[in-house]
Protein backbone atom coordinates (compact mmCIF):
# COMPACT_ATOMS: atom_id res chain seq x y z
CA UNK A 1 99.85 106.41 86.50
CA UNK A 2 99.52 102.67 86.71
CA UNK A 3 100.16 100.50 84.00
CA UNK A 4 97.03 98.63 82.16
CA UNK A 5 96.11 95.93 84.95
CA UNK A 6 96.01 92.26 84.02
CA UNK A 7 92.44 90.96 84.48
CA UNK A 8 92.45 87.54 86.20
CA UNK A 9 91.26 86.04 82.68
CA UNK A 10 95.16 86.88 81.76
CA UNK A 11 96.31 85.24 84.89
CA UNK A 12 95.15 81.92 84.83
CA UNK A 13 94.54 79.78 88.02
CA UNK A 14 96.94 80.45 90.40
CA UNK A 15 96.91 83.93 93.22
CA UNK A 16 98.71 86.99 91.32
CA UNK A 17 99.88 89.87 93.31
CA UNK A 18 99.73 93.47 91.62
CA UNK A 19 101.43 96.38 93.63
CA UNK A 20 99.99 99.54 93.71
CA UNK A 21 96.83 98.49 91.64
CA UNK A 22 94.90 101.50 92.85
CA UNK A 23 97.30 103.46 93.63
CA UNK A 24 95.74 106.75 91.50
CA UNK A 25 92.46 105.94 93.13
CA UNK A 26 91.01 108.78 95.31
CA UNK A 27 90.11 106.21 97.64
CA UNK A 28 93.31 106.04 99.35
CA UNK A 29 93.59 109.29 100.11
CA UNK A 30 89.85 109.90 100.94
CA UNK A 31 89.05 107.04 102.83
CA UNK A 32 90.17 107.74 106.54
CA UNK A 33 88.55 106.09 109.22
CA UNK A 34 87.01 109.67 110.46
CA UNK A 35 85.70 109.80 106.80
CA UNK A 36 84.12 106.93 106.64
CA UNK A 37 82.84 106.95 109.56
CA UNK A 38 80.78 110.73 108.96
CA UNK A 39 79.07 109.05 106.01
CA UNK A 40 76.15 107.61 108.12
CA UNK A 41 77.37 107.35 111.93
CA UNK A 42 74.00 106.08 113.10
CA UNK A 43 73.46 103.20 110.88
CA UNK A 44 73.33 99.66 112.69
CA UNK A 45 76.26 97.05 111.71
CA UNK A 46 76.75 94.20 113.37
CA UNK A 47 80.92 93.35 113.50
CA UNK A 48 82.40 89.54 114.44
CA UNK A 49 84.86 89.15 117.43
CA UNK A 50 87.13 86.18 116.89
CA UNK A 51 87.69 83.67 114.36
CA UNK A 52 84.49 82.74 113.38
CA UNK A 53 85.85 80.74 110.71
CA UNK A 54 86.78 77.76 112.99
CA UNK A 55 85.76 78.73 116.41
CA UNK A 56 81.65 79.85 117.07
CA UNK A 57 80.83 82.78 115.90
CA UNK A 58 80.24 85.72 118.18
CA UNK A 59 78.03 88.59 116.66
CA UNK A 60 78.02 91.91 118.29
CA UNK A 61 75.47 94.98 117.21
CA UNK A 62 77.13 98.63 116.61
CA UNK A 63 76.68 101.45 114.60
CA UNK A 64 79.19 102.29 111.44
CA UNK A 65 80.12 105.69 113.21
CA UNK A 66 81.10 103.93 116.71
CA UNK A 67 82.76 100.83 115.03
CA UNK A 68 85.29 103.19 112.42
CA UNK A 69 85.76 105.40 115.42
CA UNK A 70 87.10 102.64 117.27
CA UNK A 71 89.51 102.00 114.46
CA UNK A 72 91.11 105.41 114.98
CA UNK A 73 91.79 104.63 118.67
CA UNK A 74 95.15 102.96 120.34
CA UNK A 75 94.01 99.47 120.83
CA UNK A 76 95.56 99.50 124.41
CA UNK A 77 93.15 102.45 125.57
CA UNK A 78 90.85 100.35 125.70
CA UNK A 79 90.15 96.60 127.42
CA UNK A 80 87.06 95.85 125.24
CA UNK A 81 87.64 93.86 122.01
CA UNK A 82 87.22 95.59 118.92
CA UNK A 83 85.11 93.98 116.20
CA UNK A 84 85.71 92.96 112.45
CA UNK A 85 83.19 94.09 110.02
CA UNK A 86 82.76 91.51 107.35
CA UNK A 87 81.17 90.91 104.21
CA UNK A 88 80.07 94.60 104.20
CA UNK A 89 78.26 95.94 101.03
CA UNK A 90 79.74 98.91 101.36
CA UNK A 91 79.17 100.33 97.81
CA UNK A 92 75.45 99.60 98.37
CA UNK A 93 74.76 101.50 101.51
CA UNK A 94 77.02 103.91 100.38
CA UNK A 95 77.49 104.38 96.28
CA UNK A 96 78.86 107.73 96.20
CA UNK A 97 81.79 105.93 97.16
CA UNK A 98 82.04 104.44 94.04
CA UNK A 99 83.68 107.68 92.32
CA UNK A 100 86.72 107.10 94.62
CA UNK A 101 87.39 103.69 92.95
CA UNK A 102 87.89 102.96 89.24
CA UNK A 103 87.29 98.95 89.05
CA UNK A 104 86.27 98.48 86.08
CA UNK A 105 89.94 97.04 84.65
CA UNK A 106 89.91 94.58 87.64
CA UNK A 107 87.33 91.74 86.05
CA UNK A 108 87.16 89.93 82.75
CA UNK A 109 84.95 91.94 80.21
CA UNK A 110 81.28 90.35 81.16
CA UNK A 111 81.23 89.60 84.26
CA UNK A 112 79.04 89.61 87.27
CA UNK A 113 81.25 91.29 90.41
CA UNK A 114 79.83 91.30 93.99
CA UNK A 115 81.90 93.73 96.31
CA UNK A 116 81.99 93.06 99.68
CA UNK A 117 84.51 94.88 102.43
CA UNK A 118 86.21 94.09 105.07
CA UNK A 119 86.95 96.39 107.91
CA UNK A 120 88.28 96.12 110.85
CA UNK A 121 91.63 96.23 113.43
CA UNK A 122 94.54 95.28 113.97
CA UNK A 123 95.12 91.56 114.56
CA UNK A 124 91.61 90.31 113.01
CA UNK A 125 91.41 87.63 111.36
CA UNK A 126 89.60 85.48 108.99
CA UNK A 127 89.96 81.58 109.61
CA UNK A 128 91.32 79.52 106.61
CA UNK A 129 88.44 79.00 103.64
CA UNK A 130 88.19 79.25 100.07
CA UNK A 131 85.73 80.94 98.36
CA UNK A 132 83.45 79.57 95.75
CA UNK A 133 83.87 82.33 93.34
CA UNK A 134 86.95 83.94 92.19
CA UNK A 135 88.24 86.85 94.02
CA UNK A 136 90.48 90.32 93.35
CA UNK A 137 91.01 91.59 97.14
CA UNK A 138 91.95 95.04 97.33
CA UNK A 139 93.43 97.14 100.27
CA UNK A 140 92.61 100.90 100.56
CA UNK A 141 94.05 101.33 103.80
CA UNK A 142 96.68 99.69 106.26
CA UNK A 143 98.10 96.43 106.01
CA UNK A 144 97.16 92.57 105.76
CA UNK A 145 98.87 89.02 105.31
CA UNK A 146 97.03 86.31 103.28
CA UNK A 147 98.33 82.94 104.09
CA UNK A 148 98.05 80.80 100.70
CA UNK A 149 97.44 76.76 100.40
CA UNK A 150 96.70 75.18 96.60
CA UNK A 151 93.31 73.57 96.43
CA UNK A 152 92.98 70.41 97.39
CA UNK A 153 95.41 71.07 100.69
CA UNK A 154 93.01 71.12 103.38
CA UNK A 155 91.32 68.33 101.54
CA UNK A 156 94.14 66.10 101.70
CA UNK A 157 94.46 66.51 105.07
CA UNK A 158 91.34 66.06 105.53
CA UNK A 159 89.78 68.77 107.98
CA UNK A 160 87.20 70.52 106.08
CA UNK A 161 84.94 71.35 108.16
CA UNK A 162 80.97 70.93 107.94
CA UNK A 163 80.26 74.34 109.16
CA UNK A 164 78.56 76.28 106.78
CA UNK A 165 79.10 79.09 105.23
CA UNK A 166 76.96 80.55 102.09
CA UNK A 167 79.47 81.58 99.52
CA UNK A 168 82.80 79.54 101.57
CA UNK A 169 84.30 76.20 102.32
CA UNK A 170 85.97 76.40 105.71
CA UNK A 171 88.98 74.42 107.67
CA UNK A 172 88.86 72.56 111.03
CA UNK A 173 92.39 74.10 111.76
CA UNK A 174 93.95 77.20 110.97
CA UNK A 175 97.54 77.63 109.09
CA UNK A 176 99.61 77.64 112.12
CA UNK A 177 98.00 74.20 113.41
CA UNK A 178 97.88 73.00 109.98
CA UNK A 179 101.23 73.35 108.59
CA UNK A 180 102.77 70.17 110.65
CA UNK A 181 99.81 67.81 108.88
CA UNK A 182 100.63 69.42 105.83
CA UNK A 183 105.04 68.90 106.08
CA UNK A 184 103.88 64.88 107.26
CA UNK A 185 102.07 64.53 104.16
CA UNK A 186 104.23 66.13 101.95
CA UNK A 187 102.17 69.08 100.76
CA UNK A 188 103.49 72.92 100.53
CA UNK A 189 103.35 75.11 103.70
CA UNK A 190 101.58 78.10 103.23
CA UNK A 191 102.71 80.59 101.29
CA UNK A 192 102.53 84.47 102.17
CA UNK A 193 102.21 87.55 101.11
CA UNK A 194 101.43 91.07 102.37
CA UNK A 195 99.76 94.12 100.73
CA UNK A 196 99.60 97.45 101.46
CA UNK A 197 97.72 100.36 100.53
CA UNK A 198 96.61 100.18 97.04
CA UNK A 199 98.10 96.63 96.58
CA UNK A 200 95.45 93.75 95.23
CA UNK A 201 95.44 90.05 95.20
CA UNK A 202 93.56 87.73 92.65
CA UNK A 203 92.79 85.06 94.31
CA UNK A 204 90.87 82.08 91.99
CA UNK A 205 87.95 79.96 93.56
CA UNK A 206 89.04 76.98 95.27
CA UNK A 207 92.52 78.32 96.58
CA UNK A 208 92.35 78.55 100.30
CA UNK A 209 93.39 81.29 102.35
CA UNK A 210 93.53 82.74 106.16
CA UNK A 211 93.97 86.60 106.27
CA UNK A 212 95.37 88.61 109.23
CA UNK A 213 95.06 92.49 110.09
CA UNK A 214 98.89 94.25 109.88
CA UNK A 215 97.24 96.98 110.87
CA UNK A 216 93.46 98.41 111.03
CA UNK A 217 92.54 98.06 107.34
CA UNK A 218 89.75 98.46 104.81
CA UNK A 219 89.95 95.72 102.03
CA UNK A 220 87.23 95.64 99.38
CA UNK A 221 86.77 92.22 97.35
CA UNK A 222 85.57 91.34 94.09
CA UNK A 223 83.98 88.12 93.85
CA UNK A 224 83.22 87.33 90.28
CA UNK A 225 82.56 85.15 87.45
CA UNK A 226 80.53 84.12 84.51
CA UNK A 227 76.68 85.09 84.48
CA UNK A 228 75.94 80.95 84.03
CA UNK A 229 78.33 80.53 86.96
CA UNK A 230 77.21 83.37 89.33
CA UNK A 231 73.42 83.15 88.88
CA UNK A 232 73.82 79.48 89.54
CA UNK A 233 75.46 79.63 92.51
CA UNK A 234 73.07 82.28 94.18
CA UNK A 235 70.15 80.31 93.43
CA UNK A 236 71.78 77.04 94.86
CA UNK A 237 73.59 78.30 97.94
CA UNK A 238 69.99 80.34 98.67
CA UNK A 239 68.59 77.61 98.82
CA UNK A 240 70.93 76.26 101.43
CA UNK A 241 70.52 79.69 103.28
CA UNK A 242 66.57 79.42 103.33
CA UNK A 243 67.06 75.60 104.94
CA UNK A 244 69.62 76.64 107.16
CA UNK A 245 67.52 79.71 108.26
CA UNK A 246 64.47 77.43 108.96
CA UNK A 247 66.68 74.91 111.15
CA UNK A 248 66.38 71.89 108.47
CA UNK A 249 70.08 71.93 107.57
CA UNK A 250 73.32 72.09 109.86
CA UNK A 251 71.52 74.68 112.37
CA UNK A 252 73.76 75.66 114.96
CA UNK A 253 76.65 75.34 112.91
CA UNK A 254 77.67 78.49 111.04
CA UNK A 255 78.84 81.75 110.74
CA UNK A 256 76.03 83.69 110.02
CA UNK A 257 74.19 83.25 113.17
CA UNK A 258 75.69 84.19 117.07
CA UNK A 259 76.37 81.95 120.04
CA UNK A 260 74.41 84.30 122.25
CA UNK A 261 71.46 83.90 119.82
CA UNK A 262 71.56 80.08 120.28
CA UNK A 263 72.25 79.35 116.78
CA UNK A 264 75.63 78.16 117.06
């Protein structure tokens, strides 16, 4: 059995890796790609190809059962990208689920937790951002590198970028391209660290981070925080959504909406 997990409360402000978190959870054993994938193989997703984190995002419609099918395949059988599904709500469309997982030791006693997951193959990647609520990211399956940067890095060097993103602040450059700016001004370089199946990260609002696929992976995140602080946010980045969704405010710049629609 694991030991009591520390909630993030205990941890303070900086990123805290846990090995083997959920390691007793039935998830990892349960949640295959061919699994997954029977649960509801008809229902429409649409998955990201690229980094649409600095470069325009590309949106591509599937359906759940063809995209985790494509996970199971050798990435060289085929000559057609694969996509990264993002910002899933898995436990939503699918909350039987939920008795695989036991999350409940994860999150400060009180809080509100939006789960979102990640899922997708090997060599994805999400461009460098922070998030604007904290964050416990969990992998149930294969194998991902976070690249860390303190707040206030990307800042310094000053390339955030203006492209917007609901619940994110984003980066003109990614790690690689950033790291030399970073060494001239005499900031950290990234740090990084991998998990594996079963591993979690807390990562706190504000800290930024670019993720790559190991492997194909799921990852489900936690973003949570204070009712006051969660509640206020929705209602405040809504109403950014509903003025970016009408075209008043930074249209064509984003990553919710596709090149091929136009909208960025």
């Amino acid at each position: 059995m694991t030991q009591p997990f520390p909630t993030p409360r205990e941890w303070g402000r900086t990123p805290q890796l846990w090995r083997g978190a959920a390691q007793d959870w039935p998830a990892l054993q349960r949640w295959t790609f061919a699994h997954l994938g029977a649960l509801d193989p008809h229902r429409p997703v649409q998955v990201v190809q690229g980094n649409r984190e600095i470069d325009a995002a590309h949106l591509v419609s599937t359906t759940w059962g063809e995209h985790l099918a494509r996970l199971d395949q050798d990435p060289r059988a085929t000559h057609e990208p694969v996509g990264h599904l993002k910002e899933f709500d898995l436990l939503k469309h699918f909350p039987a689920l939920r008795n695989d997982l036991d999350p409940s030791a994860l999150f400060p006693p009180g809080s509100v937790v939006s789960h979102q997951a990640w899922i997708g193959p090997a060599h994805a990647r999400t461009g460098l951002h922070h998030d604007l609520l904290d964050n416990v990211a969990l992998t149930l399956r294969g194998r991902k590198r976070f690249y860390l940067l303190p707040p206030g890095s990307v800042e310094a060097a000053q390339l955030v970028s203006r492209k917007f993103d609901r619940w994110a602040r984003l980066s003109v450059l990614g790690v690689d391209a950033l790291a030399p700016r970073l060494h001239a001004l005499g900031l950290a370089a990234p740090q990084v660290v991998d998990l594996g199946p079963g591993d979690a990260l807390y990562l706190p609002r504000g800290w930024w981070h670019e993720v790559v696929n190991l492997e194909a992976s799921v990852l489900l995140s936690g973003f949570f925080g204070s009712r006051r602080r969660t509640w206020g946010l929705w209602l405040q980045t809504g109403a950014w959504q509903l003025a970016h969704n009408a075209g008043l405010w930074r249209r064509g710049h984003c990553t919710c909406h596709s090149r091929a629609t136009g909208s960025n």
